[in-house]
ModelCIF file with pLDDT and N, C-alpha, C, O atoms, coordinates in Angstrom:
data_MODEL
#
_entry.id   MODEL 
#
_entity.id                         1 
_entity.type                       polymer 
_entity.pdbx_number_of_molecules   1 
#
_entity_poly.entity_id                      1 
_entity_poly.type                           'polypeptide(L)' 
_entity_poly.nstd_linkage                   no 
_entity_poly.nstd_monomer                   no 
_entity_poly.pdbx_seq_one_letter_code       
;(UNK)(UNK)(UNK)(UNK)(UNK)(UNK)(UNK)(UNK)(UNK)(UNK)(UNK)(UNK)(UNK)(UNK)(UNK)(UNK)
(UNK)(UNK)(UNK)(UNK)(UNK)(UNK)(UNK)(UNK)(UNK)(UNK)(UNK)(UNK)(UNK)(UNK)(UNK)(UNK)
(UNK)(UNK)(UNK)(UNK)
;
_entity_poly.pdbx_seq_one_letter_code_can   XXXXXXXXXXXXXXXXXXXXXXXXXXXXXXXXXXXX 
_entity_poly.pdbx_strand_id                 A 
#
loop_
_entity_poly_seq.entity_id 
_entity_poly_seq.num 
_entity_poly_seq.mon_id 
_entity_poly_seq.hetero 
1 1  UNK n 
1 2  UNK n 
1 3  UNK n 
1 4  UNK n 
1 5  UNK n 
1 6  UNK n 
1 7  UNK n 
1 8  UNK n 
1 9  UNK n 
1 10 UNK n 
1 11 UNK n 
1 12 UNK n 
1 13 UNK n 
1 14 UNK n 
1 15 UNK n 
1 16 UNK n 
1 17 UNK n 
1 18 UNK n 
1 19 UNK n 
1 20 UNK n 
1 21 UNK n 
1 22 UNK n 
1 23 UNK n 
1 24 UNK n 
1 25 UNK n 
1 26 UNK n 
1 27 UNK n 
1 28 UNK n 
1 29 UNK n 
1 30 UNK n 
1 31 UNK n 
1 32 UNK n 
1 33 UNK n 
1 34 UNK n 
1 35 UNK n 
1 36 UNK n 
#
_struct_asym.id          A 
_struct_asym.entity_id   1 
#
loop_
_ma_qa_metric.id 
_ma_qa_metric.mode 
_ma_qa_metric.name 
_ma_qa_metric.software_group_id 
_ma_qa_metric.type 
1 global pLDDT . pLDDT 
2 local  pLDDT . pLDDT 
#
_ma_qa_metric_global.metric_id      1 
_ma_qa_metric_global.metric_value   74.83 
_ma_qa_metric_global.model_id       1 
_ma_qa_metric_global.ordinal_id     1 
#
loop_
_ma_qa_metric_local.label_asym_id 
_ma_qa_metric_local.label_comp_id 
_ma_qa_metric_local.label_seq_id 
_ma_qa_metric_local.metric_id 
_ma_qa_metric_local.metric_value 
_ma_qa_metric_local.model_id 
_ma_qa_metric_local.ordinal_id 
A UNK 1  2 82.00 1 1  
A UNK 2  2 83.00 1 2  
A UNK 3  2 79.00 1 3  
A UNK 4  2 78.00 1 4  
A UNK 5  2 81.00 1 5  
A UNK 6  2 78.00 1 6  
A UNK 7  2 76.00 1 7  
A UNK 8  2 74.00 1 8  
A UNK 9  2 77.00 1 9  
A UNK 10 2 81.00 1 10 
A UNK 11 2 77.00 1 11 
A UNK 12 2 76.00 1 12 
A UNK 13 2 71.00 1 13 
A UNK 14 2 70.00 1 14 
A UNK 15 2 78.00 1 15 
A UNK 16 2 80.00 1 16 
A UNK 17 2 78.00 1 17 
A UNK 18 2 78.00 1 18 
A UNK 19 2 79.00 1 19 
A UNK 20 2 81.00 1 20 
A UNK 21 2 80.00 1 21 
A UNK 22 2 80.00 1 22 
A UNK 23 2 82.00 1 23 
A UNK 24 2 82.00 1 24 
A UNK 25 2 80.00 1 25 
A UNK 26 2 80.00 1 26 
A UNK 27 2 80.00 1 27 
A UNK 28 2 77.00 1 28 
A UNK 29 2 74.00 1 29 
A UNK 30 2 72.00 1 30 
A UNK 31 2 66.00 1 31 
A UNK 32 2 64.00 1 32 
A UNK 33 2 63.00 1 33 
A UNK 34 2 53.00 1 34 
A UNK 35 2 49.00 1 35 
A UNK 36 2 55.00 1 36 
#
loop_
_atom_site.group_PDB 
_atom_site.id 
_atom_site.type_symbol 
_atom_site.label_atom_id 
_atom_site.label_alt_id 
_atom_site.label_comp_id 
_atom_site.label_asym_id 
_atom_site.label_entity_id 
_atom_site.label_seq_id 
_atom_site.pdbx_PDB_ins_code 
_atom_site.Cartn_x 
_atom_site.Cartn_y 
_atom_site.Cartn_z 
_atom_site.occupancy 
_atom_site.B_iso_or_equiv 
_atom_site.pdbx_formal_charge 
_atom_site.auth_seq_id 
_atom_site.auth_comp_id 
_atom_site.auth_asym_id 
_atom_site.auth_atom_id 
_atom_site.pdbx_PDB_model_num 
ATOM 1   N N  . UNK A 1 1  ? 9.802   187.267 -1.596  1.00 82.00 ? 1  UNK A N  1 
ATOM 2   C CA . UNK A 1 1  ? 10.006  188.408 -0.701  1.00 82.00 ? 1  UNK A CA 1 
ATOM 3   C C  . UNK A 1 1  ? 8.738   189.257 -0.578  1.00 82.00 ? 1  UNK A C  1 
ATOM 4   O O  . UNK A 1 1  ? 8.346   189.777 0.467   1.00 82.00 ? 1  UNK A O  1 
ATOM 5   N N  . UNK A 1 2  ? 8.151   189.333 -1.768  1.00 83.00 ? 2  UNK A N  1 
ATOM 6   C CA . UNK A 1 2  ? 6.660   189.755 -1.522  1.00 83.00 ? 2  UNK A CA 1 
ATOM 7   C C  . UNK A 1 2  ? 5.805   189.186 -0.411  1.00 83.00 ? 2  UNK A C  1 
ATOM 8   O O  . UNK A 1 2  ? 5.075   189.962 0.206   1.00 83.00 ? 2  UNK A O  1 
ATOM 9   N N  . UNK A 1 3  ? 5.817   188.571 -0.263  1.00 79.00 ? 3  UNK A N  1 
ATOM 10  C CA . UNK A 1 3  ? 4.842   188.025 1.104   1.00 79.00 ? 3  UNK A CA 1 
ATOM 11  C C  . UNK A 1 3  ? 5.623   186.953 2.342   1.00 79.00 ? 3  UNK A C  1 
ATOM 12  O O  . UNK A 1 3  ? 5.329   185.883 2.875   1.00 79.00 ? 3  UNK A O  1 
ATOM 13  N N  . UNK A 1 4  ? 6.588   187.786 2.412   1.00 78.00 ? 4  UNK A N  1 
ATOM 14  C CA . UNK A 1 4  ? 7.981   186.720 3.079   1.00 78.00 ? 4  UNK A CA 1 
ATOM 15  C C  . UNK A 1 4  ? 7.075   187.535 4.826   1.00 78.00 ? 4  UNK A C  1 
ATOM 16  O O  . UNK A 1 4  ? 7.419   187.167 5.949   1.00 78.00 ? 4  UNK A O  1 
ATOM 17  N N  . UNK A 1 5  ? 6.122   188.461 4.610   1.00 81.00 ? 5  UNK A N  1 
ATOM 18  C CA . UNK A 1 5  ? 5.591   188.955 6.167   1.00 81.00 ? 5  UNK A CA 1 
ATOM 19  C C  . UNK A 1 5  ? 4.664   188.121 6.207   1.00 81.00 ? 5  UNK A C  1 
ATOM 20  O O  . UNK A 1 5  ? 4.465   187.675 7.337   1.00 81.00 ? 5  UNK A O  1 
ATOM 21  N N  . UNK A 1 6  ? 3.921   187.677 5.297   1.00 78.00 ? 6  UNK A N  1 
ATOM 22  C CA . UNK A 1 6  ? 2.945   186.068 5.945   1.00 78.00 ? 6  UNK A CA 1 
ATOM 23  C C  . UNK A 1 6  ? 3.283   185.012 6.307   1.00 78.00 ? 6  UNK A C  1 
ATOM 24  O O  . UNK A 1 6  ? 2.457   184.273 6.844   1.00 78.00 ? 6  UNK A O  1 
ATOM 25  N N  . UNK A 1 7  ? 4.433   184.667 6.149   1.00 76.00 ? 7  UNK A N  1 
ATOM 26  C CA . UNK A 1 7  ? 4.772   183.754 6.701   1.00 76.00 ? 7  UNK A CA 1 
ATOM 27  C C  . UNK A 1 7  ? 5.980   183.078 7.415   1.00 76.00 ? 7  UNK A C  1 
ATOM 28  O O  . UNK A 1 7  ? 7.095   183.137 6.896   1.00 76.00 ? 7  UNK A O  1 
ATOM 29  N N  . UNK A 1 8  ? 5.775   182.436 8.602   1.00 74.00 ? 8  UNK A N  1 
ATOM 30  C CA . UNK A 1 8  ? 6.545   182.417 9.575   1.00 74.00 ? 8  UNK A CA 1 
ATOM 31  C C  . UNK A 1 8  ? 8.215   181.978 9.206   1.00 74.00 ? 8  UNK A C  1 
ATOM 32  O O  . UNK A 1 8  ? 8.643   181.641 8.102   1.00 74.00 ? 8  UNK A O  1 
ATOM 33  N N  . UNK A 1 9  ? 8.854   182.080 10.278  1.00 77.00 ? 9  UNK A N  1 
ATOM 34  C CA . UNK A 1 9  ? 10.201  181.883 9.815   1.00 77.00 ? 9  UNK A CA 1 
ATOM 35  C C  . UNK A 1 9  ? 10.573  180.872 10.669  1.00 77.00 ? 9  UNK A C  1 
ATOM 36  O O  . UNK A 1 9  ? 11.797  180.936 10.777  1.00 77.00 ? 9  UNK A O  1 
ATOM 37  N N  . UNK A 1 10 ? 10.239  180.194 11.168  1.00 81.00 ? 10 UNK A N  1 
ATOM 38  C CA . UNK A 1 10 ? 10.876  178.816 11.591  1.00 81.00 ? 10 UNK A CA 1 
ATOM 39  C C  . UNK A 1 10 ? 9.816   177.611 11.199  1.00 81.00 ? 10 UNK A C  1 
ATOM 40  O O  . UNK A 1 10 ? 8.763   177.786 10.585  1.00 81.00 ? 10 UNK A O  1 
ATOM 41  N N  . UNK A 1 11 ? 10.121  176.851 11.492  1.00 77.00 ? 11 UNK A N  1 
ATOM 42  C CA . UNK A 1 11 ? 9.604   175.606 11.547  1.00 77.00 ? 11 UNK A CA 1 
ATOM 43  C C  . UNK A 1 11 ? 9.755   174.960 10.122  1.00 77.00 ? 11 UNK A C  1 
ATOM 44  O O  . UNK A 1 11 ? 10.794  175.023 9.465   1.00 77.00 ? 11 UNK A O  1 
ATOM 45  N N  . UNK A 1 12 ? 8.464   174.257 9.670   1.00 76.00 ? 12 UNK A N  1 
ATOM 46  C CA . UNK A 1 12 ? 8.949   173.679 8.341   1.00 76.00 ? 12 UNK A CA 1 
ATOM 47  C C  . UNK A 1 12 ? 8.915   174.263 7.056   1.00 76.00 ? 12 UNK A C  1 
ATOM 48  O O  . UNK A 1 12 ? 7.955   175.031 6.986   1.00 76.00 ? 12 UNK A O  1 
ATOM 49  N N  . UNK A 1 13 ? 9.625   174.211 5.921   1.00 71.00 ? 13 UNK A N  1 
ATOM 50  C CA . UNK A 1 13 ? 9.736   175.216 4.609   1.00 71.00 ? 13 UNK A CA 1 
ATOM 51  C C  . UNK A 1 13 ? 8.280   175.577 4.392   1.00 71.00 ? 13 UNK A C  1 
ATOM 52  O O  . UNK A 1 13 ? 7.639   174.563 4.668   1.00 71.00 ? 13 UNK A O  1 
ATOM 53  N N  . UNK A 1 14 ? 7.604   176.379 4.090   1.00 70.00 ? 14 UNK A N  1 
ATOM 54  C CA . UNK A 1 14 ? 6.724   176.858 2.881   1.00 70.00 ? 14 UNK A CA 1 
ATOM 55  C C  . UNK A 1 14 ? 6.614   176.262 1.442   1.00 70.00 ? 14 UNK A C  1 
ATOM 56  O O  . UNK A 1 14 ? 7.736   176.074 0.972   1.00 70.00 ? 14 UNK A O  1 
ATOM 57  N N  . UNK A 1 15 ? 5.703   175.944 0.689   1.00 78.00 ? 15 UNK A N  1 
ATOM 58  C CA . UNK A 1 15 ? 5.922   175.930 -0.406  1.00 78.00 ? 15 UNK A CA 1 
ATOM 59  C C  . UNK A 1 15 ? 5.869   177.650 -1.419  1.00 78.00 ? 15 UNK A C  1 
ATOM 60  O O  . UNK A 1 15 ? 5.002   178.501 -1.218  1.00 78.00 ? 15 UNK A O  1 
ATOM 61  N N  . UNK A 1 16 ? 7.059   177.802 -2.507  1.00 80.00 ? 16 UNK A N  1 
ATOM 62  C CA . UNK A 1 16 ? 7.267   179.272 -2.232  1.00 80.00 ? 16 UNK A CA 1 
ATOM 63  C C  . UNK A 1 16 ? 5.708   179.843 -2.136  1.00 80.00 ? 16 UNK A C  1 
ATOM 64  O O  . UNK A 1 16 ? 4.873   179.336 -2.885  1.00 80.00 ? 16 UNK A O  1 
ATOM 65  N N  . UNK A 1 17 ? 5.340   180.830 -1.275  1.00 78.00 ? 17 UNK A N  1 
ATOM 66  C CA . UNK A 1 17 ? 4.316   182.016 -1.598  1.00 78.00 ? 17 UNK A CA 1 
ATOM 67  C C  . UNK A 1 17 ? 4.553   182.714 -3.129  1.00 78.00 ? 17 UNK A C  1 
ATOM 68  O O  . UNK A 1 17 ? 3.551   183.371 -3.412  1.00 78.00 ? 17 UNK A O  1 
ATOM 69  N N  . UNK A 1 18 ? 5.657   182.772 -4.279  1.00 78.00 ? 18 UNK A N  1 
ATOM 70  C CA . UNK A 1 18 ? 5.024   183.743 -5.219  1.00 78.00 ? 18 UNK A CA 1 
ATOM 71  C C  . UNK A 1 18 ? 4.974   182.616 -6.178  1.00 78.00 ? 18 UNK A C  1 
ATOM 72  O O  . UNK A 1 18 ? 5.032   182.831 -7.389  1.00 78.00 ? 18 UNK A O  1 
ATOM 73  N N  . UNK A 1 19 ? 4.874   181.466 -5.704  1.00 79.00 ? 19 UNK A N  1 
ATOM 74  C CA . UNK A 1 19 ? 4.245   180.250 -6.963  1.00 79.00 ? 19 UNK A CA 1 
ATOM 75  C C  . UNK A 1 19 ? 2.861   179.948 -6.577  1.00 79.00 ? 19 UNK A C  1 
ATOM 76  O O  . UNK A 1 19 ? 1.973   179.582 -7.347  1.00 79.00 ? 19 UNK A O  1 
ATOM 77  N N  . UNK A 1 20 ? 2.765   180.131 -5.343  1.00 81.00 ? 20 UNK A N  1 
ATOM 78  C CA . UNK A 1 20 ? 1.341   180.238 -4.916  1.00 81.00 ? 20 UNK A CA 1 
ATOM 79  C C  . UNK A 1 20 ? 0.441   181.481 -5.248  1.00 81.00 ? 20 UNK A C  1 
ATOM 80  O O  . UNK A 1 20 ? -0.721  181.233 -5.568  1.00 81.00 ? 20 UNK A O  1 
ATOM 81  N N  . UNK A 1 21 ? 0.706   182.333 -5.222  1.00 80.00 ? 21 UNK A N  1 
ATOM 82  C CA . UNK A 1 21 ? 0.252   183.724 -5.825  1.00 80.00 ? 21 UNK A CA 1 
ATOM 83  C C  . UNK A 1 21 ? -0.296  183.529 -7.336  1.00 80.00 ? 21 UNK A C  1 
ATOM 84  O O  . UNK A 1 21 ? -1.373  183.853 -7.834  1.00 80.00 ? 21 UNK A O  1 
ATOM 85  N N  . UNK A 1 22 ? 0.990   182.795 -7.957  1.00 80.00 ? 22 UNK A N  1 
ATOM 86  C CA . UNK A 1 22 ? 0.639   182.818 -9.496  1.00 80.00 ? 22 UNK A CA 1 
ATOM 87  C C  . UNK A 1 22 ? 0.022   181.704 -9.502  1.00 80.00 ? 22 UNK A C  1 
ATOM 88  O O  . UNK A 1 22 ? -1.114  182.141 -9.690  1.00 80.00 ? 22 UNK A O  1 
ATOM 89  N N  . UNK A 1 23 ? -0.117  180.456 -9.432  1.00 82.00 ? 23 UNK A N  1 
ATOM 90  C CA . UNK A 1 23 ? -0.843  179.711 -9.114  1.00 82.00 ? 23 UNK A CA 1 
ATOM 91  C C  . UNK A 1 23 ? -2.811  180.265 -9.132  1.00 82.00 ? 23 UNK A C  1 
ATOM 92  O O  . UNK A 1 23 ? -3.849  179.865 -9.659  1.00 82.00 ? 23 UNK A O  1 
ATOM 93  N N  . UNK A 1 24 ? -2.369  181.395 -8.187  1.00 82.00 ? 24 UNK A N  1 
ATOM 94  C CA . UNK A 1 24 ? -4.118  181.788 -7.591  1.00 82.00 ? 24 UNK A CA 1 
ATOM 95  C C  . UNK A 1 24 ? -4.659  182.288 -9.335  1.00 82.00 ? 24 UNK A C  1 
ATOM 96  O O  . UNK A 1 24 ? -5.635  181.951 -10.005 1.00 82.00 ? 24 UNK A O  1 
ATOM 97  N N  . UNK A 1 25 ? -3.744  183.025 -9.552  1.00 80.00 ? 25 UNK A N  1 
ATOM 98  C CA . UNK A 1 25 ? -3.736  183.739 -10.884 1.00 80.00 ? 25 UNK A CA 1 
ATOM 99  C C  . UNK A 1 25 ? -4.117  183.128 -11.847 1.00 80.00 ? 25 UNK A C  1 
ATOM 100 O O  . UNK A 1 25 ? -4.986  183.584 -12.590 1.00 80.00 ? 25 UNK A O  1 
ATOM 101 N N  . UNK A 1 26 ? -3.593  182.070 -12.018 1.00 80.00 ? 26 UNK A N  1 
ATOM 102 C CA . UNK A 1 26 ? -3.826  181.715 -13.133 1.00 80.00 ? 26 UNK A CA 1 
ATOM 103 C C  . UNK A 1 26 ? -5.023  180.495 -13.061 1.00 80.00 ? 26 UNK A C  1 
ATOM 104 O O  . UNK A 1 26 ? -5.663  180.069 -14.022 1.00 80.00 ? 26 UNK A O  1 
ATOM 105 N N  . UNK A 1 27 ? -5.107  180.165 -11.984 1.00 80.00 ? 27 UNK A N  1 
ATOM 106 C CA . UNK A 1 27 ? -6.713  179.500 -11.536 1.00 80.00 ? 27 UNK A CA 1 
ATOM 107 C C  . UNK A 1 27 ? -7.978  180.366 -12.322 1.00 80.00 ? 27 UNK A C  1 
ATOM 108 O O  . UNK A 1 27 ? -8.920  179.975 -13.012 1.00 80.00 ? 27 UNK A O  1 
ATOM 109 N N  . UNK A 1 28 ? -7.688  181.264 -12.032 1.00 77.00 ? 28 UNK A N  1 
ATOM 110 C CA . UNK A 1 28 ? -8.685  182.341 -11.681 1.00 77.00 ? 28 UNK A CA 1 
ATOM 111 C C  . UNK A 1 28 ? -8.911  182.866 -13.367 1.00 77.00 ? 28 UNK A C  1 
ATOM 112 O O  . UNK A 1 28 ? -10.045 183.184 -13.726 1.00 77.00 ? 28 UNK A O  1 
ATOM 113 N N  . UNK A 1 29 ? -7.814  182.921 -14.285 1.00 74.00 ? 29 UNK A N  1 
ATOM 114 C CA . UNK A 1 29 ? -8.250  183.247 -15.142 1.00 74.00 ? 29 UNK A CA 1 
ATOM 115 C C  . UNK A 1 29 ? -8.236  181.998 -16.607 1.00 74.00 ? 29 UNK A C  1 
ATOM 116 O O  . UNK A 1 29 ? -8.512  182.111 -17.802 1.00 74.00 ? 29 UNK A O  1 
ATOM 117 N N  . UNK A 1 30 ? -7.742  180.800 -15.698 1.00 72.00 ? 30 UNK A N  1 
ATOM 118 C CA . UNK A 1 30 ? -8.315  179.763 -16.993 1.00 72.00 ? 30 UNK A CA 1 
ATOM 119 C C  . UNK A 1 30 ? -9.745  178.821 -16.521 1.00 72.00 ? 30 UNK A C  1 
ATOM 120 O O  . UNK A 1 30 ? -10.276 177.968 -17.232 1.00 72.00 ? 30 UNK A O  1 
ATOM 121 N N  . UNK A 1 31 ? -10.208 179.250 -15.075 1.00 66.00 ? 31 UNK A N  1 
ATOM 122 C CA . UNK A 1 31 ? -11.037 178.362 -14.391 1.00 66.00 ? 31 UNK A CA 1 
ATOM 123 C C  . UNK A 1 31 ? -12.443 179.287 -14.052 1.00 66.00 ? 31 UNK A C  1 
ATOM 124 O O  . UNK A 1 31 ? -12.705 179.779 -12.955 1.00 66.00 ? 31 UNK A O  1 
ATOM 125 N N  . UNK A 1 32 ? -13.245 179.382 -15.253 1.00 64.00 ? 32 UNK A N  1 
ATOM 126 C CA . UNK A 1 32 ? -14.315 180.506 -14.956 1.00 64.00 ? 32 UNK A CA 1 
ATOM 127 C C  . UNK A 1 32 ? -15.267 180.697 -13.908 1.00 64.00 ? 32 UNK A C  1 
ATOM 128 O O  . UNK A 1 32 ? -15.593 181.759 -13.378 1.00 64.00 ? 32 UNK A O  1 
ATOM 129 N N  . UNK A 1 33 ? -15.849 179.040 -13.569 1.00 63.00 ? 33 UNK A N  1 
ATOM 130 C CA . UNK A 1 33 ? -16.497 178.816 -12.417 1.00 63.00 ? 33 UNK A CA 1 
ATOM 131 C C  . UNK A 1 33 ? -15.509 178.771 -11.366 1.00 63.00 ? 33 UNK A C  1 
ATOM 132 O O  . UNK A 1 33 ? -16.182 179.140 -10.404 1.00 63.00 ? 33 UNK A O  1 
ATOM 133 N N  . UNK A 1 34 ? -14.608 178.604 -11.030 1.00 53.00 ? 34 UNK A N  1 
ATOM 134 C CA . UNK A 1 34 ? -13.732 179.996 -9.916  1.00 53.00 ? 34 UNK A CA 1 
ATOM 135 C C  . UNK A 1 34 ? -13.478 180.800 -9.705  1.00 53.00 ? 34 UNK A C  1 
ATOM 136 O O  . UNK A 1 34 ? -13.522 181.204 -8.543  1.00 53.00 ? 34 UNK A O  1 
ATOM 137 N N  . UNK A 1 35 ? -12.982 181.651 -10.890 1.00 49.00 ? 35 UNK A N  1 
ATOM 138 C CA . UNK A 1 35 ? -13.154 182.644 -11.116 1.00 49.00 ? 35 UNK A CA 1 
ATOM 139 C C  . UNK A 1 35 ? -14.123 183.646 -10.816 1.00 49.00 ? 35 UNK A C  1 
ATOM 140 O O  . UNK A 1 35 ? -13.893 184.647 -10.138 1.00 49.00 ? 35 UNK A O  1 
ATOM 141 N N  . UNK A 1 36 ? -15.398 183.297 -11.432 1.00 55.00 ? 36 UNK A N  1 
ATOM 142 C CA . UNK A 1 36 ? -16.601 183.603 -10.097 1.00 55.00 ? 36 UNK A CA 1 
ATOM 143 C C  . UNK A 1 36 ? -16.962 183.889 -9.537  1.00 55.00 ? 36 UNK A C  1 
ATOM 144 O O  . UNK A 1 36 ? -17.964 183.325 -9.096  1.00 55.00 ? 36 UNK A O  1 
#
């Protein structure tokens, strides 16, 4: 529901946005040269 305004409402599912969020997150803090 957090970011349910980025993205559209028809067509095909999303994969969820707040697994993607945490996802970014946790890239970011086990992946230093991404992190970056």
């Amino acid at each position: 529901e957090d970011f349910a305004g980025a993205f559209a409402d028809r067509g095909r599912p999303a994969i969820s946005p707040g697994a993607l969020a945490l996802v970014s997150v946790l890239q970011a803090s086990t992946s230093p040269s991404w992190g970056i």
